[in-house]
N, C-alpha and C. Protein backbone atom coordinates (compact mmCIF):
# COMPACT_ATOMS: atom_id res chain seq x y z
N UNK A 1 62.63 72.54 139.92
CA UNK A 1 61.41 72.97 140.57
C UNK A 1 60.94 71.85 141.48
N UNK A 2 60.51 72.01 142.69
CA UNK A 2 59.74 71.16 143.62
C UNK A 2 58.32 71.44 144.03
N UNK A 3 57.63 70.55 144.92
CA UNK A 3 56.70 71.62 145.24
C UNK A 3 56.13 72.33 145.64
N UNK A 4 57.17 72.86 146.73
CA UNK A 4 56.42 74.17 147.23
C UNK A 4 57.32 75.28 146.41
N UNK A 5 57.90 75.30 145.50
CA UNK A 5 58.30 76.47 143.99
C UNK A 5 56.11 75.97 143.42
N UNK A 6 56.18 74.96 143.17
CA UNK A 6 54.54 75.05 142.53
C UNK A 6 53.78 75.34 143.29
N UNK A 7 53.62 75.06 144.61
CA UNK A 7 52.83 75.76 145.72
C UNK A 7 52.94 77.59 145.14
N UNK A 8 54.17 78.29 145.63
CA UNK A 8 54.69 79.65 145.17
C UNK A 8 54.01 80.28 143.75
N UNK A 9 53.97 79.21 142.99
CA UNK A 9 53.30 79.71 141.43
C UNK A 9 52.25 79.54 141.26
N UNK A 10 51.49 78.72 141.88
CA UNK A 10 49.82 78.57 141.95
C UNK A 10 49.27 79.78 143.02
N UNK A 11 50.16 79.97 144.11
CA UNK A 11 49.94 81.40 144.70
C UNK A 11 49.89 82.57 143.79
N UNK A 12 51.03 83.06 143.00
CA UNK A 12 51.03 83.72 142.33
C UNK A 12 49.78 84.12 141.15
N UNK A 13 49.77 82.86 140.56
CA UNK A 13 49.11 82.93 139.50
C UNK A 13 47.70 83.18 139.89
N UNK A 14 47.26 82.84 140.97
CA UNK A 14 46.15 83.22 141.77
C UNK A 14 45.77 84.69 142.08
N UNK A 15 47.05 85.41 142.82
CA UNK A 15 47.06 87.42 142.30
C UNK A 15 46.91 87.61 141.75
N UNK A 16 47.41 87.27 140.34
CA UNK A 16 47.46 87.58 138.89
C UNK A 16 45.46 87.52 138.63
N UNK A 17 45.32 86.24 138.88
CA UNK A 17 44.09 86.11 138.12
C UNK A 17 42.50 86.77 139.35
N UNK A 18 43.08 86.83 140.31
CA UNK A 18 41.81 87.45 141.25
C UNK A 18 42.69 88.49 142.09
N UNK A 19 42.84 89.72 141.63
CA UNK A 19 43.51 91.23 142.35
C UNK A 19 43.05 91.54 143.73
N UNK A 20 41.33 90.96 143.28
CA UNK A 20 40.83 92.13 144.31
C UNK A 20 40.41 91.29 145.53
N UNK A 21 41.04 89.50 145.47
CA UNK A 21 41.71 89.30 146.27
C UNK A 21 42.49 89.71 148.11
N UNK A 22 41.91 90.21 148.82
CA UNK A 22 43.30 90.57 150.11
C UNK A 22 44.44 89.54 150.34
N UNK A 23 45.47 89.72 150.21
CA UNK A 23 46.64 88.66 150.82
C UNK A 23 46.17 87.81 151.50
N UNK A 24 45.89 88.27 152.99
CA UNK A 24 45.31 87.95 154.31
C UNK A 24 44.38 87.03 153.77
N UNK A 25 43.37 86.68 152.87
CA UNK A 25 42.19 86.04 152.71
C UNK A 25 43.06 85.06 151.49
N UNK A 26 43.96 84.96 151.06
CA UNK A 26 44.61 83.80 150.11
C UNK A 26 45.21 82.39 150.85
N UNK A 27 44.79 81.50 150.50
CA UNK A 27 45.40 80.58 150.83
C UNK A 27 46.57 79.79 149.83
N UNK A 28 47.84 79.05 150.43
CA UNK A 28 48.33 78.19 149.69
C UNK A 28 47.95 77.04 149.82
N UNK A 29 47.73 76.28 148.17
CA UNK A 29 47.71 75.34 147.77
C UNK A 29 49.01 74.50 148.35
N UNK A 30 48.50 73.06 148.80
CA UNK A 30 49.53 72.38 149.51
C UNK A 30 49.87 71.29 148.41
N UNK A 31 50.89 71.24 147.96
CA UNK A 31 50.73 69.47 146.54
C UNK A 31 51.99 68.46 147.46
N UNK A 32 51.47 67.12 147.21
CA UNK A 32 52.09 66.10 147.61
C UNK A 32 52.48 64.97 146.51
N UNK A 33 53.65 64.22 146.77
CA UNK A 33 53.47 63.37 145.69
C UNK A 33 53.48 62.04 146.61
N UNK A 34 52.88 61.74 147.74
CA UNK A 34 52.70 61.14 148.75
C UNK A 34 51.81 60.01 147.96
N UNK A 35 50.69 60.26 147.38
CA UNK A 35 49.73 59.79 146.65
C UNK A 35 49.53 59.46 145.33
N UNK A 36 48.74 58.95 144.87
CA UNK A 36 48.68 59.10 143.52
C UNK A 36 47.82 60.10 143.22
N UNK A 37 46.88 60.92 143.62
CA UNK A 37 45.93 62.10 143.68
C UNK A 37 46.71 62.91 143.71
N UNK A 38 47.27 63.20 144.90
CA UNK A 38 48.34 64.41 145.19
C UNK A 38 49.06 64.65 143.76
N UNK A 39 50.49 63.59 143.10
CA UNK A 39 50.65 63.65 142.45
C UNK A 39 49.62 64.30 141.00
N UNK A 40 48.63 63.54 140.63
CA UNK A 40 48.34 63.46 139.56
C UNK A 40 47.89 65.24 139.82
N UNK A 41 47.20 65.70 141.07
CA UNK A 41 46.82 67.34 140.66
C UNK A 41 48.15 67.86 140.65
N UNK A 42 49.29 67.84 140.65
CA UNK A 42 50.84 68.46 141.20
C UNK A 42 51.19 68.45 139.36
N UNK A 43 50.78 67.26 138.40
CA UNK A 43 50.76 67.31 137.20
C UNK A 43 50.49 68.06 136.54
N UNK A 44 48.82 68.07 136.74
CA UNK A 44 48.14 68.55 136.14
C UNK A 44 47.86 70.22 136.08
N UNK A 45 48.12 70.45 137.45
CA UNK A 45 48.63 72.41 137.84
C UNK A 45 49.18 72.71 137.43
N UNK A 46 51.13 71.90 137.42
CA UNK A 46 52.08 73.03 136.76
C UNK A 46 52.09 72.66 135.50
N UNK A 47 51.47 71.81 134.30
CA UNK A 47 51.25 72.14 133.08
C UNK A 47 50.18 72.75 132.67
N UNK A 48 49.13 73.25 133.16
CA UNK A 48 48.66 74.16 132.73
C UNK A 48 49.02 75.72 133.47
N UNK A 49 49.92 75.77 134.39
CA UNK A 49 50.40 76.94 134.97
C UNK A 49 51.29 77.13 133.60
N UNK A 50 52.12 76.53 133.03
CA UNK A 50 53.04 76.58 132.31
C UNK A 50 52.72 76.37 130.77
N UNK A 51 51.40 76.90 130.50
CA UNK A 51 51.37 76.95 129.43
C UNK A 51 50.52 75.94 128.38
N UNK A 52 50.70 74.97 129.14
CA UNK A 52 49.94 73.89 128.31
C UNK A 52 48.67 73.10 128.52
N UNK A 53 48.14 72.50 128.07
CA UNK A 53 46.57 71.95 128.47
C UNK A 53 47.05 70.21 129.14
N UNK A 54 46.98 70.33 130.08
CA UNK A 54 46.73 68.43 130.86
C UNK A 54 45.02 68.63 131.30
N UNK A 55 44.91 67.16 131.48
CA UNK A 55 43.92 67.04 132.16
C UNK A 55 43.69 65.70 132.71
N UNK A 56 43.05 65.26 133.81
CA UNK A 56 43.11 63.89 134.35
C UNK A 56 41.87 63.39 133.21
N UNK A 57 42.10 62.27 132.90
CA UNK A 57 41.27 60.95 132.25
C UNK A 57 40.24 60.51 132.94
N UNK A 58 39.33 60.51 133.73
CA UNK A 58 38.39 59.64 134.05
C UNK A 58 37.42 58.43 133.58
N UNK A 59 37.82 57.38 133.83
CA UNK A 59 37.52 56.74 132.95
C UNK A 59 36.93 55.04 133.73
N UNK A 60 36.54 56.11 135.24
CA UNK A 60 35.79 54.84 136.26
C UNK A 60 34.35 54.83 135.82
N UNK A 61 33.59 53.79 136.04
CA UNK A 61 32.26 53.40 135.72
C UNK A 61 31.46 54.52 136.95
N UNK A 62 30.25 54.14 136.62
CA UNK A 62 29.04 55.28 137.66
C UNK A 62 27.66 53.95 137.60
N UNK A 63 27.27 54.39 138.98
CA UNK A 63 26.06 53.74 139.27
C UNK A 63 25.07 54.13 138.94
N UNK A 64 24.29 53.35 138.61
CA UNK A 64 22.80 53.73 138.39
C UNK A 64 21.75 52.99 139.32
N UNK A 65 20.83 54.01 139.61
CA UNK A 65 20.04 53.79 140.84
C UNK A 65 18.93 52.84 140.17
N UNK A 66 18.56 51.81 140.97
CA UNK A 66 17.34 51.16 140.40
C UNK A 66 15.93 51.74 140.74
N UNK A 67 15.14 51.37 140.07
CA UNK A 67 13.70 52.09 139.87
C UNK A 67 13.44 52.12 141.54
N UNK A 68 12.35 52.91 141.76
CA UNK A 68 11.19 53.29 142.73
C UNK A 68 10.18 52.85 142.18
N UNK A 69 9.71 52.20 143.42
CA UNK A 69 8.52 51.18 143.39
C UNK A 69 7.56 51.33 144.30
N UNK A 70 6.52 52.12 144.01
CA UNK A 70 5.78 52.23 145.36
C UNK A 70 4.45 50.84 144.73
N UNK A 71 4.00 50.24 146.53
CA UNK A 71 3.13 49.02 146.05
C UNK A 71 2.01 49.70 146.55
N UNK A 72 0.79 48.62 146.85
CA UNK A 72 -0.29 48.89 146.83
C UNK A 72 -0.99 49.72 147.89
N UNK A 73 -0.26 49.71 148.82
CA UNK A 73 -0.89 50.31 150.45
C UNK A 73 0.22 52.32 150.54
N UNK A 74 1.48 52.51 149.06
CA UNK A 74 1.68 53.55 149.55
C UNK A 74 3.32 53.51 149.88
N UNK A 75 3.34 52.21 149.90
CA UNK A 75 4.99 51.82 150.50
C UNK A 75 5.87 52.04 149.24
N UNK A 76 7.14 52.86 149.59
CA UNK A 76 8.37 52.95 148.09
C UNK A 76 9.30 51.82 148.72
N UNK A 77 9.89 51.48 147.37
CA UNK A 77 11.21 50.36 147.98
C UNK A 77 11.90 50.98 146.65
N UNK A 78 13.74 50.70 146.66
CA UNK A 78 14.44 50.97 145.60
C UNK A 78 14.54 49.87 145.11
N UNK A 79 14.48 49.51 144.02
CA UNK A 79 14.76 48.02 143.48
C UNK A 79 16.43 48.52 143.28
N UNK A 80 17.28 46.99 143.29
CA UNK A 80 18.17 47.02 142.60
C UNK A 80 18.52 47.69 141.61
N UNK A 81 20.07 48.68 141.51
CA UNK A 81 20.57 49.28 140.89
C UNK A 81 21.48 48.87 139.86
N UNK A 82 22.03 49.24 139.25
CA UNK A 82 23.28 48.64 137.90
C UNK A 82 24.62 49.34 138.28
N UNK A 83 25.94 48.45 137.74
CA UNK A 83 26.77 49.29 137.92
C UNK A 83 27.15 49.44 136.27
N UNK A 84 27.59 50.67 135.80
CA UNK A 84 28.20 50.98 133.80
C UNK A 84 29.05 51.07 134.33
N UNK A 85 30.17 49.96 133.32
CA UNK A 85 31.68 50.35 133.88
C UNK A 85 31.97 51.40 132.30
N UNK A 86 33.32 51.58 133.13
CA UNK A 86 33.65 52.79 132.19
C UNK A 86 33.67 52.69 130.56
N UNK A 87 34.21 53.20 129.79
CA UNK A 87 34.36 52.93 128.22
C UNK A 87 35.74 53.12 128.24
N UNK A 88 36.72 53.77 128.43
CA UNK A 88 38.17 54.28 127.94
C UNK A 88 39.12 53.16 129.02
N UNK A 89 39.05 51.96 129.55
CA UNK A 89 39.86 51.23 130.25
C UNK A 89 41.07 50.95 130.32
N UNK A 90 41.62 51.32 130.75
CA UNK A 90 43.87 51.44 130.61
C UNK A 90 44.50 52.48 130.20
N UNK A 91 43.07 53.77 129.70
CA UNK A 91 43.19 55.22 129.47
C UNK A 91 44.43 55.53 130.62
N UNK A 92 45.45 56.52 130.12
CA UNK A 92 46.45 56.70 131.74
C UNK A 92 45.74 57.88 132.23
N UNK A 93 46.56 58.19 133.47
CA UNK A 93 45.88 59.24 134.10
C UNK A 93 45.90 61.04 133.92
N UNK A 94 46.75 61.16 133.16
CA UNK A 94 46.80 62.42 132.71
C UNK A 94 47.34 62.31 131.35
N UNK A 95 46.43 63.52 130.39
CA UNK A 95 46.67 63.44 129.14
C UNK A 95 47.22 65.01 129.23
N UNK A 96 48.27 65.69 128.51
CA UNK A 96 48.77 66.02 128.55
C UNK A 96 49.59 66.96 126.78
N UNK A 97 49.01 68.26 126.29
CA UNK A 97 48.73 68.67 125.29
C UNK A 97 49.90 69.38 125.13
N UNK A 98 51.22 69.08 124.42
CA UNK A 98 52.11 70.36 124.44
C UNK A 98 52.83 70.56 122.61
N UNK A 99 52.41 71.60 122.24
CA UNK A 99 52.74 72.07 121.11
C UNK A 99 52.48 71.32 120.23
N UNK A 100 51.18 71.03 120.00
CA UNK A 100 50.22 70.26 119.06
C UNK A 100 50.95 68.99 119.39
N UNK A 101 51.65 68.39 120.30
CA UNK A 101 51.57 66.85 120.55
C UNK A 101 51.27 66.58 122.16
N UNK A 102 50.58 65.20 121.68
CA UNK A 102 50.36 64.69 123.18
C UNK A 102 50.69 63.74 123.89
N UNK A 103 50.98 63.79 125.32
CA UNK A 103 51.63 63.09 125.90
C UNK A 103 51.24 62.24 127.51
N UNK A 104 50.83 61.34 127.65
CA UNK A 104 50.22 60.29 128.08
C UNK A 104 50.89 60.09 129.57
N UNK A 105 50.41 60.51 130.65
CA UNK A 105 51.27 60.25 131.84
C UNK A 105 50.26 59.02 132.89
N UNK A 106 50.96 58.01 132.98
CA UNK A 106 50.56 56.97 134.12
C UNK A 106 51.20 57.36 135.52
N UNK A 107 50.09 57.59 136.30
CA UNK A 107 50.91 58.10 138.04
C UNK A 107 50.85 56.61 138.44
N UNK A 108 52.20 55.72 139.13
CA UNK A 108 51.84 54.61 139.80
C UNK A 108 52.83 55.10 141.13
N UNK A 109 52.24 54.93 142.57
CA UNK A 109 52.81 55.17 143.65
C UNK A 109 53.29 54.23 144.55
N UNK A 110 54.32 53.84 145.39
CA UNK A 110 54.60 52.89 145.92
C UNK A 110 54.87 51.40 144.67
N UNK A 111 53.93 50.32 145.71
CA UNK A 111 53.81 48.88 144.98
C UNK A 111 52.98 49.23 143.82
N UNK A 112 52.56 50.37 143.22
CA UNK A 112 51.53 49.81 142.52
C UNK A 112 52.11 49.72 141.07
N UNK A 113 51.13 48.63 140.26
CA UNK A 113 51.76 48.48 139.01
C UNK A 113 50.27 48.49 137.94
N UNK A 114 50.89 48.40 137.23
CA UNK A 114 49.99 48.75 135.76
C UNK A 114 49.19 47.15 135.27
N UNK A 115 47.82 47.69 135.49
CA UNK A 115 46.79 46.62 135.23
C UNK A 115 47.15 46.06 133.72
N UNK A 116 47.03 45.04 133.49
CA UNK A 116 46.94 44.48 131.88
C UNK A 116 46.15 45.43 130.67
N UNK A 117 44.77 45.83 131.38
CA UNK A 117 44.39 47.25 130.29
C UNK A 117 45.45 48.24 129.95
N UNK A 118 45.80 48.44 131.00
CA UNK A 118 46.82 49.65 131.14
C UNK A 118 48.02 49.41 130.11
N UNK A 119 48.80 48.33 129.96
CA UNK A 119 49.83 47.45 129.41
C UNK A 119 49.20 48.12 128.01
N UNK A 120 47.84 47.77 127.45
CA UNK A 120 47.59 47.13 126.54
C UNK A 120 47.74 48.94 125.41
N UNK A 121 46.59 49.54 126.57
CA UNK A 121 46.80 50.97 126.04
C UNK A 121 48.36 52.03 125.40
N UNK A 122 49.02 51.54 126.79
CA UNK A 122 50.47 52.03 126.98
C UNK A 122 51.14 51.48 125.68
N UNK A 123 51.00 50.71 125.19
CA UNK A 123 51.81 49.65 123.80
C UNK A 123 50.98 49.98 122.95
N UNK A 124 49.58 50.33 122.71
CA UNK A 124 48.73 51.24 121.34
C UNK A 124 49.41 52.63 121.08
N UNK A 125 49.70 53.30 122.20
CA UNK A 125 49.88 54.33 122.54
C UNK A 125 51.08 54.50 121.69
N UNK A 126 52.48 53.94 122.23
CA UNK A 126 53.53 53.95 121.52
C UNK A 126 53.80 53.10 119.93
N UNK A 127 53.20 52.44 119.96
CA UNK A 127 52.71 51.52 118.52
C UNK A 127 53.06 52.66 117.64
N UNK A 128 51.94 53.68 117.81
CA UNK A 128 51.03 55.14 117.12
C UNK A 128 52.11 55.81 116.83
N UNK A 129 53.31 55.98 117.96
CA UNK A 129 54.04 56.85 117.78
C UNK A 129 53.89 58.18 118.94
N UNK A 130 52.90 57.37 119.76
CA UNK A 130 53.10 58.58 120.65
C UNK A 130 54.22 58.86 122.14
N UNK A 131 53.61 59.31 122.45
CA UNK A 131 54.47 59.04 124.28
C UNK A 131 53.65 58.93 125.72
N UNK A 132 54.33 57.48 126.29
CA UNK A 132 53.46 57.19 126.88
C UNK A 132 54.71 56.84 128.16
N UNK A 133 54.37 57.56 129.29
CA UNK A 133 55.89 57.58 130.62
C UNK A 133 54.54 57.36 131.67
N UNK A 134 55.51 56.33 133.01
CA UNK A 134 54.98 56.29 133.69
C UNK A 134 55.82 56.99 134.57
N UNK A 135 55.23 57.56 135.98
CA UNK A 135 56.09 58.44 136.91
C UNK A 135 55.09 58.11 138.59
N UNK A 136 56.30 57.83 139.10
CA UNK A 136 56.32 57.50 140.39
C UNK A 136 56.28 58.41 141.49
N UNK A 137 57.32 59.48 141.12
CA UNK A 137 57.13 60.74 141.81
C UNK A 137 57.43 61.89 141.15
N UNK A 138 57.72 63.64 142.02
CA UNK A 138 57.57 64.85 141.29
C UNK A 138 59.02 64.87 140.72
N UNK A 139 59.65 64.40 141.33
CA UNK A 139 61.00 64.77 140.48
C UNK A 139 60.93 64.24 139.17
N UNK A 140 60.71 62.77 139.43
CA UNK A 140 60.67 62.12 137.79
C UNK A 140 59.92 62.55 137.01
N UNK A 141 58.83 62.83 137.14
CA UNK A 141 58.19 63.62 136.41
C UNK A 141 58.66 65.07 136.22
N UNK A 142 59.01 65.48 136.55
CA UNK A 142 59.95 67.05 136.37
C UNK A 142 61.26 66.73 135.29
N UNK A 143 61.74 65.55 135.15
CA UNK A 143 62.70 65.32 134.73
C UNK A 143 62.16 64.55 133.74
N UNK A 144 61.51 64.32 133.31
CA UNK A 144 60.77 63.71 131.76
C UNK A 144 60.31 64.89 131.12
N UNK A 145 59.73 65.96 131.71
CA UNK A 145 59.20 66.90 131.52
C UNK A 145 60.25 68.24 131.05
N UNK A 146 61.20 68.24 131.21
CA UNK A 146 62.50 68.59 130.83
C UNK A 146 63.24 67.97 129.72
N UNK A 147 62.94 66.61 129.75
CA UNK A 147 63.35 65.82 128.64
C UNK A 147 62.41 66.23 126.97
N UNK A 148 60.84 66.57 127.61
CA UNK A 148 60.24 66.30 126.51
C UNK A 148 60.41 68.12 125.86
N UNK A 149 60.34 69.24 126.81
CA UNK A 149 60.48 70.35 126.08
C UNK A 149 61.89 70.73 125.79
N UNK A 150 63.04 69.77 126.00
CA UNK A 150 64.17 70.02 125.39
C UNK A 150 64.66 69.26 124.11
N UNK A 151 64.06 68.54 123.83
CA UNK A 151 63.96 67.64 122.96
C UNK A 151 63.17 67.56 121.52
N UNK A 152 62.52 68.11 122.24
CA UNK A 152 60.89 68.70 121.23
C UNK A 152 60.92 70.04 120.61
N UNK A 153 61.99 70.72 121.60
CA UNK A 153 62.13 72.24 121.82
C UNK A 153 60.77 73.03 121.66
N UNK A 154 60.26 72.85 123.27
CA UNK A 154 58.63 73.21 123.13
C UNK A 154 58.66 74.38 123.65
N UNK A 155 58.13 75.29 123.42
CA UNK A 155 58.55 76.52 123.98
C UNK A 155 57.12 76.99 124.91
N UNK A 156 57.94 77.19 126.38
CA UNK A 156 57.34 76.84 127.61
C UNK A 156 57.35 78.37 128.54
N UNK A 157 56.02 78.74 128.92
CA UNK A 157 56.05 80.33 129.68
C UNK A 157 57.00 79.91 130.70
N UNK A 158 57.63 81.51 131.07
CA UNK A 158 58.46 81.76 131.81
C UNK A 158 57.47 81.27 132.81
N UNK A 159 58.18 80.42 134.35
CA UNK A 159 57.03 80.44 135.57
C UNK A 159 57.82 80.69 136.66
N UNK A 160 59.30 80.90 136.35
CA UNK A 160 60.27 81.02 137.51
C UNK A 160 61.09 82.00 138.07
């Protein structure tokens, strides 16, 4: 499978789930593994097209706005804001649910490599006994993904 076969099945599955739909008014979904975004939604689509629950991790911090201050004549100013960094740090980027086990996918694209959190998680991860793959692009990931429901013998909806 590549991805415009997942382009083809996210079309599909799209008839299936909205009929009343016109052709003419459907668009295809475009997936890239150009990116690490691209990738990680190209993941996260065809395992749940196929049956199983993924989902991306988020696990970046969020800002918080500092107070409003109005002074004596009427005037507001924002005071300084905070930044909360995240809680789950070296969490990978897609978690990934198949036949009551789960499976841990790190997207790294090009140069990029795995922060020391990341290291630290990835080695808890397998410690545990779980599975924890990093993937660079769609093939490799198609081909781990083949590895794990032949192996596991996970039994996976028809999508082809």
């Amino acid at each position: 499978m590549n991805l415009v076969d997942l382009s083809n099945l996210h079309y599909a599955d799209q008839c299936v789930k909205h009929p009343s739909v016109p052709d003419y008014a459907r668009t295809r979904k475009k997936y890239s593994d150009k990116t690490a975004n691209g990738l990680t939604t190209a993941i996260v689509d065809f395992c749940n097209l196929s049956g199983h629950f993924a989902q991306r991790t988020g696990n970046e911090g969020r800002y918080r706005p500092g107070q409003v201050v109005t002074d004596v004549i009427g005037r507001q100013r924002q005071m300084k804001g905070t930044w909360l960094p995240g809680h789950n740090n070296g969490a990978a980027d897609v978690s990934l649910t198949m036949a009551g086990r789960i499976y841990f996918i790190e997207v790294k694209i090009g140069k990029d490599r795995q922060r020391e959190d990341q290291v630290t998680f990835m080695n808890k991860v397998r410690n545990a006994g779980g599975v924890y793959e990093i993937v660079k692009t769609w093939e490799e990931f198609y081909r781990w993904y083949l590895h794990w429901t032949m192996k596991d013998k996970i039994k996976v909806n028809k999508i082809c």
